[in-house]
Protein backbone atom coordinates (compact mmCIF):
# COMPACT_ATOMS: atom_id res chain seq x y z
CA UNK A 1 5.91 1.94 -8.35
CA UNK A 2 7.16 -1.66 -9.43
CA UNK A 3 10.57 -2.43 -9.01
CA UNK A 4 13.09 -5.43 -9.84
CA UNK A 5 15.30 -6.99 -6.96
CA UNK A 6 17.57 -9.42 -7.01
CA UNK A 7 17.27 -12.31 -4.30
CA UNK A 8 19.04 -15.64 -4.11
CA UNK A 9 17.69 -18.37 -1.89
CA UNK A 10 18.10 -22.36 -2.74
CA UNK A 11 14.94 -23.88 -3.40
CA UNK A 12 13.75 -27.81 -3.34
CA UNK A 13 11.75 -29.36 -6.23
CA UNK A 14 9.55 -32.23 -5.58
CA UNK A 15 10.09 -35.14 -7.75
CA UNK A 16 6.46 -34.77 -8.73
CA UNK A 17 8.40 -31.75 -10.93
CA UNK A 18 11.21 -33.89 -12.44
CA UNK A 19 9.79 -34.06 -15.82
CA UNK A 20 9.39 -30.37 -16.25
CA UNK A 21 12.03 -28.18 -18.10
CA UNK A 22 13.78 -26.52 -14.62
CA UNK A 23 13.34 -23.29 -15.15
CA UNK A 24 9.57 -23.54 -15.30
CA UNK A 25 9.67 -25.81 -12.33
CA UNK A 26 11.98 -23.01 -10.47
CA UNK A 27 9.80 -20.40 -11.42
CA UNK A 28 6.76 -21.90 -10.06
CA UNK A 29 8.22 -23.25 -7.00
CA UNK A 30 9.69 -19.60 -6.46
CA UNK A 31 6.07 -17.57 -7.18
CA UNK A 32 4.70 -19.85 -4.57
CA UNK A 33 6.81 -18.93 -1.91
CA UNK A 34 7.01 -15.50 -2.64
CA UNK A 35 3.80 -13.76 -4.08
CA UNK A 36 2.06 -11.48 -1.91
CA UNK A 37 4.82 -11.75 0.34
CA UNK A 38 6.23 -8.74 2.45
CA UNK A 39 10.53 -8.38 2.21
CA UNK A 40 11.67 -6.36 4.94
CA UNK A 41 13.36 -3.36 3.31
CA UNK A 42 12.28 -4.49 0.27
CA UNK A 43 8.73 -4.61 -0.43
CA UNK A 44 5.32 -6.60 -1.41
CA UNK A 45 6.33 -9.44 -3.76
CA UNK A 46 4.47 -9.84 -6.96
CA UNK A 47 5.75 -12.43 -9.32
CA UNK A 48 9.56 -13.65 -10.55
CA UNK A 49 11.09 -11.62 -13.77
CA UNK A 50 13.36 -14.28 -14.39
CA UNK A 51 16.21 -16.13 -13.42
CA UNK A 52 19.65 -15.02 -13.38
CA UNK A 53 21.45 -18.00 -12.78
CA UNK A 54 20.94 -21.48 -11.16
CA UNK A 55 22.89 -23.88 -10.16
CA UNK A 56 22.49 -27.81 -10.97
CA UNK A 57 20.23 -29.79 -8.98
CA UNK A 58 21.48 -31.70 -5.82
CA UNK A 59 19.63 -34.32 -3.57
CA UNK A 60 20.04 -34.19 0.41
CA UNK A 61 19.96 -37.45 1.72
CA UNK A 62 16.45 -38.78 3.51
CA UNK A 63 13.65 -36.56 1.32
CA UNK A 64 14.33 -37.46 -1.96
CA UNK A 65 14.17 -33.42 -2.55
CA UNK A 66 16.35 -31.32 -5.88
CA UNK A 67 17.70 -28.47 -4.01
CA UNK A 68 19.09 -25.64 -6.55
CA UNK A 69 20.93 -22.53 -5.28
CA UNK A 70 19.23 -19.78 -7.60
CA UNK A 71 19.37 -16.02 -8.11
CA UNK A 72 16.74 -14.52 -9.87
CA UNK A 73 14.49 -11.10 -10.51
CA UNK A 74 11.45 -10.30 -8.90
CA UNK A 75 8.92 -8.09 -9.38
CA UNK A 76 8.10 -5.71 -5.83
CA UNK A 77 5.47 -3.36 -5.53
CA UNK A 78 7.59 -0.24 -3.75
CA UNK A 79 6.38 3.25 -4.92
CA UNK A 80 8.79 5.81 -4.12
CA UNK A 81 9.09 9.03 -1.87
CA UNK A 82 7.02 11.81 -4.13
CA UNK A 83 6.14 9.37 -6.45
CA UNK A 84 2.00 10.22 -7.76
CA UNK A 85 -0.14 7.03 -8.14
CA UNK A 86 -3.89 6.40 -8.19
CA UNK A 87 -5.47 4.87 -5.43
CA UNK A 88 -9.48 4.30 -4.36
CA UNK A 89 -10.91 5.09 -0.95
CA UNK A 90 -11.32 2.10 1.35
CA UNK A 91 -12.73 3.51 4.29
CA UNK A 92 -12.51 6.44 6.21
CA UNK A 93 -11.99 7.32 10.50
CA UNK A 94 -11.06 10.08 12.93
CA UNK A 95 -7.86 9.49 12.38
CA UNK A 96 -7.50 9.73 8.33
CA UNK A 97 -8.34 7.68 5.04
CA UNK A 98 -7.56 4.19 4.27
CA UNK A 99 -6.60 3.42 0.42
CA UNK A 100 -6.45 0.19 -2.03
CA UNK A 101 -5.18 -0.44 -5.20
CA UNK A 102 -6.66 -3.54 -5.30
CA UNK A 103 -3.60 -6.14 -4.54
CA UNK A 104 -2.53 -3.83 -1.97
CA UNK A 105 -4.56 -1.91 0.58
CA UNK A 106 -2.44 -1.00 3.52
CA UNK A 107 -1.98 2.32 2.26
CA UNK A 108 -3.25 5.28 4.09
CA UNK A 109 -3.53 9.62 4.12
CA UNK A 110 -3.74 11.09 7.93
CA UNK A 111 -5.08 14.16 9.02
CA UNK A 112 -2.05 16.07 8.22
CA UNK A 113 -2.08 15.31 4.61
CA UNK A 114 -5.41 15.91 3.88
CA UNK A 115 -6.16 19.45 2.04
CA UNK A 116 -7.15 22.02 4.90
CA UNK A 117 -9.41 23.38 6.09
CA UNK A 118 -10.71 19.34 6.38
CA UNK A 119 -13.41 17.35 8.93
CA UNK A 120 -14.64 14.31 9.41
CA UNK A 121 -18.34 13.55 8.92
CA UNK A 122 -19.69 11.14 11.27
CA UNK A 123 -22.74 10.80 10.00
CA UNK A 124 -21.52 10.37 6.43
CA UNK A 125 -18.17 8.15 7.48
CA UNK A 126 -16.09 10.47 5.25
CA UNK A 127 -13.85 13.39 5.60
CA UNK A 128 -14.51 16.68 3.90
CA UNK A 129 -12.69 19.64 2.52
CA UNK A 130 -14.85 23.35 2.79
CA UNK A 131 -12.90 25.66 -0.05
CA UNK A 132 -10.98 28.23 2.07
CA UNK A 133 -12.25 31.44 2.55
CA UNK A 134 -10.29 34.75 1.01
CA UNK A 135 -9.22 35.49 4.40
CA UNK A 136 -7.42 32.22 4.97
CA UNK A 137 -8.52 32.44 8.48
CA UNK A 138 -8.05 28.78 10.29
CA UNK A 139 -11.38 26.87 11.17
CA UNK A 140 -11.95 24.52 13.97
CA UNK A 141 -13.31 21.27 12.61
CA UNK A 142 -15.83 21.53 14.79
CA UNK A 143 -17.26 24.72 13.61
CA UNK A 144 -16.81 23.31 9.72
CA UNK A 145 -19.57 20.28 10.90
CA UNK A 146 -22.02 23.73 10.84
CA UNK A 147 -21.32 24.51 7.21
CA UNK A 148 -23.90 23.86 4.49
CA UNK A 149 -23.27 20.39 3.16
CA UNK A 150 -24.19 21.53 -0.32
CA UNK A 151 -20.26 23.45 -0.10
CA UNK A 152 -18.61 20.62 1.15
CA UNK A 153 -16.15 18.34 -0.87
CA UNK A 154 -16.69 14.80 0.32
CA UNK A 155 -13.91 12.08 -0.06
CA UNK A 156 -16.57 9.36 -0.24
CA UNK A 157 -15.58 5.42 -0.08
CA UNK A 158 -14.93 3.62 -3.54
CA UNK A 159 -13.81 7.35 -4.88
CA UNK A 160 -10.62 7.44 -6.76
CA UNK A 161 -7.80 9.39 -5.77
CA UNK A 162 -4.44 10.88 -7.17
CA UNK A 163 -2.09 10.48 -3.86
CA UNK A 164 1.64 11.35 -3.63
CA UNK A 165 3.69 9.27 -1.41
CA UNK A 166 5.13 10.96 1.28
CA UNK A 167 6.78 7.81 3.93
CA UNK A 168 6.44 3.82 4.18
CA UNK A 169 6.92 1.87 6.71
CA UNK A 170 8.49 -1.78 7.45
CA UNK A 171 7.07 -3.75 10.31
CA UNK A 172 8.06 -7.03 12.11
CA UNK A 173 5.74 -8.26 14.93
CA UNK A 174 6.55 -11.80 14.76
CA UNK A 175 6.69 -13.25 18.18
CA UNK A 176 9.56 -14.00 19.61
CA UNK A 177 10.44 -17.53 22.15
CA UNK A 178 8.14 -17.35 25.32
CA UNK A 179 8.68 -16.18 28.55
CA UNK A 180 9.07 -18.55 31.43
CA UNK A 181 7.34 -16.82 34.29
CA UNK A 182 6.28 -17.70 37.88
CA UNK A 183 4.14 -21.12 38.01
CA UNK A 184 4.59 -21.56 33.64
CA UNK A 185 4.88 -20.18 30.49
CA UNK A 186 4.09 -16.11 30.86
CA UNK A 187 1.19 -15.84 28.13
CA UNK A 188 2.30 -12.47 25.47
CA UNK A 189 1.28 -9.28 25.39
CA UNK A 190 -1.64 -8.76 23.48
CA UNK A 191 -1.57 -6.26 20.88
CA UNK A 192 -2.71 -4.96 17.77
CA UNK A 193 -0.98 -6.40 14.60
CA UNK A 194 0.57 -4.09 12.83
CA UNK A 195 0.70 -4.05 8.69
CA UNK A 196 4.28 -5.84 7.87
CA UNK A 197 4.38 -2.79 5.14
CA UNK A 198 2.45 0.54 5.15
CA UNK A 199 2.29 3.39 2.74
CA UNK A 200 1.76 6.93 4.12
CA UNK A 201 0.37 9.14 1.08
CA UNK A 202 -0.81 13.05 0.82
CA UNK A 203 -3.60 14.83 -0.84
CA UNK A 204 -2.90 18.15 0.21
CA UNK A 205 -1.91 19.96 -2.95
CA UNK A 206 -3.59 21.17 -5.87
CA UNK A 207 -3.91 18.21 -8.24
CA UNK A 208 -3.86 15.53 -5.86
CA UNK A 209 -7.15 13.96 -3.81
CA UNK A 210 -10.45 13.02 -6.12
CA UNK A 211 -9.38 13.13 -9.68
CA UNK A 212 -13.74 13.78 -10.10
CA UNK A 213 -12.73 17.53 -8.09
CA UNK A 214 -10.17 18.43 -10.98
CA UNK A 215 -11.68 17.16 -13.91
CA UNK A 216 -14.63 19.58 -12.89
CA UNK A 217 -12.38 22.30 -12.51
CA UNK A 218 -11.07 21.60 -15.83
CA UNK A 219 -14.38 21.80 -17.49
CA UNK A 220 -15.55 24.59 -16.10
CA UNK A 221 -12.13 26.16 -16.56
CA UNK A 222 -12.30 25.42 -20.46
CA UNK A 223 -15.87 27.12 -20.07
CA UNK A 224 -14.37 30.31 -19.08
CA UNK A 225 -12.19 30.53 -21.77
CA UNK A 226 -14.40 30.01 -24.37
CA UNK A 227 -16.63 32.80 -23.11
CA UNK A 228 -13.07 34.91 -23.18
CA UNK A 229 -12.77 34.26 -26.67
C-alpha cells in the first residue's frame, strides 16, 4: 500500500530557517511542498522518509534564498494490482460505490466488480447483493428491486469493506495556454475535473465486500460445527 520513492528536486530555505540544523529545515520545507500531493506515475505523497544526500547551501543573487540540490525518500500511498486493503463506503450511485480511507477517498468499485446478481436501491442510496439462486439463472436488476428487502445484502454508507485492487489511474487536466480566437481570447472548454489519481477496486469474490457479511458467516459457520460435534 505505502511505498518509498526516491525524488530529487533543489529546494530554497528562507533565512527565517538559518538557525535550524538543515536537515530539519529540509525536511520541513520538503513536507510542505509535497504532502497530499499527486506524482504522476508515482502516487499520493504522504510525508519524507529521509534524506539521502544534500548538497551545501548556495545563495542566488536578488532573494537572499539557500537553495540545496537534495535527494531524499518519500513516503507514497500506491496500493498495488491485487493487493487487499480495507476501505469504508463513501457514497453510493447508478454507476458504482465510492470509497475512503480517510486521507484518501478517490477510490471507487463499478458495477462490474460488485458481487452479482447486484442493484441499486434508489430509495435506500445503496447497492445490494440478493444471494444467487441454485439455478444460477441471471436476474435483471430491475426484477431484483421486487425482491423482499428482508433477503437483500445492503452495502450501506460508512460500512467497511475488504476491496482488492484491480486498476488506477493517473490524470492531468491542467489547462494548457489559451486559445486566441475570432474577436479575443477563446474561453475553454468546460468540463468535469477529473481525480489527478483514482483507484478502481473489486468486491466480487468470496471474502471481499462488508467484512460485517463474513464475520456472520463465520459465526454461524462455527455454529454448525459445534452441533457436528
Amino acid at each position: 500500500m505505502f511505498q518509498l520513492s526516491i525524488i530529487k528536486d533543489t529546494v530554497p530555505l528562507h533565512p527565517a530557517t538559518f538557525g535550524q540544523a538543515p536537515e530539519a529545515a529540509l525536511k520541513h520545507a520538503l513536507n510542505k511542498k509535497y504532502a497530499n500531493r499527486v506524482l504522476h506515475n508515482v502516487g499520493l505523497c504522504v510525508a519524507v522518509f529521509d534524506l539521502v544526500s544534500a548538497g551545501s547551501g548556495r545563495v542566488r543573487y536578488g532573494d537572499g534564498l539557500l537553495y540545496y540540490k537534495v535527494a531524499f525518500r518519500m513516503v507514497v500511498f500506491r496500493p498495488f494490482v491485487g493487493e487487499v486493503v480495507i476501505a469504508r463506503v463513501r457514497s453510493a450511485d447508478e454507476e458504482g460505490v465510492r470509497l475512503t480511507m480517510g486521507f484518501f477517498d478517490d477510490m471507487y468499485v463499478p458495477l462490474a466488480y460488485l458481487p452479482q446478481p447486484s442493484a441499486f436501491d434508489p430509495s435506500e442510496r445503496a447497492h445490494f447483493w440478493l444471494p444467487s439462486s441454485d439455478d444460477d439463472t441471471e436476474t435483471a436488476p430491475a426484477d431484483l428491486l421486487d425482491s423482499p428487502k428482508d433477503a437483500r445484502m445492503y452495502i450501506d454508507a460508512g460500512e467497511v469493506l475488504r476491496v482488492r485492487v484491480e486498476s488506477d489511474m493517473f490524470c492531468d487536466d491542467e489547462p494548457g495556454p489559451p486559445r486566441a480566437g475570432e474577436g479575443g481570447v477563446a474561453p475553454p472548454p468546460v468540463r468535469e475535473r477529473r481525480a489527478p489519481y483514482s483507484v478502481v477496486c473489486s468486491i466480487s469474490e468470496q471474502g471481499l465486500g462488508p467484512v460485517a457479511w463474513w464475520k456472520a458467516a463465520q459465526v454461524e459457520g462455527g455454529e454448525d460445527e459445534m452441533m457436528e460435534e
